[in-house]
Protein backbone atom coordinates (compact mmCIF):
# COMPACT_ATOMS: atom_id res chain seq x y z
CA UNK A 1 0.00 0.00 0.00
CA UNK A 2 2.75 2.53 0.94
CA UNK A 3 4.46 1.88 -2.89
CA UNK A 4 1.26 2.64 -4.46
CA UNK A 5 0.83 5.89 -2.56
CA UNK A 6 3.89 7.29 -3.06
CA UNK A 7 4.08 6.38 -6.73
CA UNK A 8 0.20 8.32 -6.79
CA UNK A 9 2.24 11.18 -5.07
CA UNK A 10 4.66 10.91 -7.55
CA UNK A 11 2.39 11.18 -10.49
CA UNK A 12 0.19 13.88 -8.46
CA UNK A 13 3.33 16.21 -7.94
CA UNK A 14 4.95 15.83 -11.33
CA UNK A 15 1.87 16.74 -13.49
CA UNK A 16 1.38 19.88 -10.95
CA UNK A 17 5.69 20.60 -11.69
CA UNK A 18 4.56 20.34 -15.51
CA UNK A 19 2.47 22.73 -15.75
CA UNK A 20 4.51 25.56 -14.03
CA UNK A 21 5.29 28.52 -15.95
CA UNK A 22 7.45 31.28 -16.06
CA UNK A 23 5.59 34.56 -15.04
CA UNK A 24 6.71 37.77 -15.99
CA UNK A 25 5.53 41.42 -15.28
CA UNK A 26 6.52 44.31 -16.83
CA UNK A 27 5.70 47.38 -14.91
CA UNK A 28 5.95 51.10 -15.96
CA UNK A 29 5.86 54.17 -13.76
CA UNK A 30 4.97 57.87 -13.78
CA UNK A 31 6.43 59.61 -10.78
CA UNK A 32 5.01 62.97 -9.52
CA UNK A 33 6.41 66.25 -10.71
CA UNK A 34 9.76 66.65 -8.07
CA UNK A 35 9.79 63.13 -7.26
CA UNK A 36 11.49 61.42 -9.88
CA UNK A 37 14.99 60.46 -7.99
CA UNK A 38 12.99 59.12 -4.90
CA UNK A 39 9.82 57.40 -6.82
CA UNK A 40 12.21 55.15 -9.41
CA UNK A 41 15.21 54.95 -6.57
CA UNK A 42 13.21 51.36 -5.57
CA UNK A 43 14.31 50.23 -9.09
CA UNK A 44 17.82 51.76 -9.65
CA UNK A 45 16.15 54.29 -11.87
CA UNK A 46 15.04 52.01 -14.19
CA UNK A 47 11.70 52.68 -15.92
CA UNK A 48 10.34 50.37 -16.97
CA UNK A 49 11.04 46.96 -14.82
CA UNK A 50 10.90 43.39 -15.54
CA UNK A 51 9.83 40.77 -12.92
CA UNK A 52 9.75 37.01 -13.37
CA UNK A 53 8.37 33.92 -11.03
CA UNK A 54 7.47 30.33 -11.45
CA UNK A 55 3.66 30.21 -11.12
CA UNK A 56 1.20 27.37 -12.03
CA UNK A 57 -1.25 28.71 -14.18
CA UNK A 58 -1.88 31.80 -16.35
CA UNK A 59 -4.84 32.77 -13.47
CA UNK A 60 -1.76 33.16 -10.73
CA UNK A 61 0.12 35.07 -13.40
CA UNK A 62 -2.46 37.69 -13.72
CA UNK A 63 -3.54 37.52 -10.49
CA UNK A 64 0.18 38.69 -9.81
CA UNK A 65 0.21 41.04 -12.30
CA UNK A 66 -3.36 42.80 -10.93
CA UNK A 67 -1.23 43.18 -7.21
CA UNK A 68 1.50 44.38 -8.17
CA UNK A 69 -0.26 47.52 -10.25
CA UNK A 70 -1.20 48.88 -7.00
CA UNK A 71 0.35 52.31 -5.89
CA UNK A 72 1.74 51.47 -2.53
CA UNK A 73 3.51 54.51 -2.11
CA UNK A 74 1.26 57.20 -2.35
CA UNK A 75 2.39 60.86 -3.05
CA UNK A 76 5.58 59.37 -4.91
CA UNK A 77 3.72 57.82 -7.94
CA UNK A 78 1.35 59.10 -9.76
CA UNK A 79 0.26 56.74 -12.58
CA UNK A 80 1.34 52.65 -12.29
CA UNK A 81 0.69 49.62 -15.20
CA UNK A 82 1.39 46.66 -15.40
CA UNK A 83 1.48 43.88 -18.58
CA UNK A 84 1.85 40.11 -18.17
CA UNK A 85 3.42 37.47 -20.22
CA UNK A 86 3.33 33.51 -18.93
CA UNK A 87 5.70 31.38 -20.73
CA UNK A 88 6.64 34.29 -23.27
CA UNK A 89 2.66 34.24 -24.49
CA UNK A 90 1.53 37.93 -24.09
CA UNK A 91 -2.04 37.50 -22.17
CA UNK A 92 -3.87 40.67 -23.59
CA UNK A 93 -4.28 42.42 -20.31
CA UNK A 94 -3.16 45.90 -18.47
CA UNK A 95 -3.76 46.58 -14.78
CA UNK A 96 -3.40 49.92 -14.13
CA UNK A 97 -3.89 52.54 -11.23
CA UNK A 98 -3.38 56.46 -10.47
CA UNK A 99 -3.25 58.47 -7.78
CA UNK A 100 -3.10 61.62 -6.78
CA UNK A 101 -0.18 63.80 -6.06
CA UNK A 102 0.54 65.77 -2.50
């Protein structure tokens, strides 16, 4: 009995490691007038930025994509998007979000 479970387990866990992809998020920024230096500092300056993770499906990969659009740091950022790609395949959706500036 323990052989067949573990060779169920096996079978279980390797179709779930198949159908992991590679995630990645490609996020653009628009900084408030003055804030430039400290809004992209985060990033090295770099505008845009490129983010990748294993994920299982294309749902976790925009699901990803939708949290990391959010402003977080208010007052710094004014406008924030975000596109998603799983396994290279571009998957037709923008989050976005804007906020004001102090």
């Amino acid at each position: 009995m323990k052989k067949s479970t573990l060779i169920a387990a096996l079978i279980i866990f390797g179709s779930v490691a198949a159908h992991a992809g590679d995630c990645t998020i490609t996020t653009s920024r628009k900084a408030c007038a003055g804030k430039e230096t400290e809004a992209m500092k985060p990033y090295n300056g770099k505008n845009p930025t490129e983010e990748s993770k294993k994920l299982d499906s294309e749902e976790a990969c925009l699901k990803w994509g939708e949290k990391s659009s959010k402003i977080i740091r208010k007052g710094t950022l004014t406008e924030k998007s975000v596109t998603v790609k799983f396994d290279g395949k571009d998957l037709g959706k923008t989050f976005a979000d804007k906020a004001e500036c102090k």
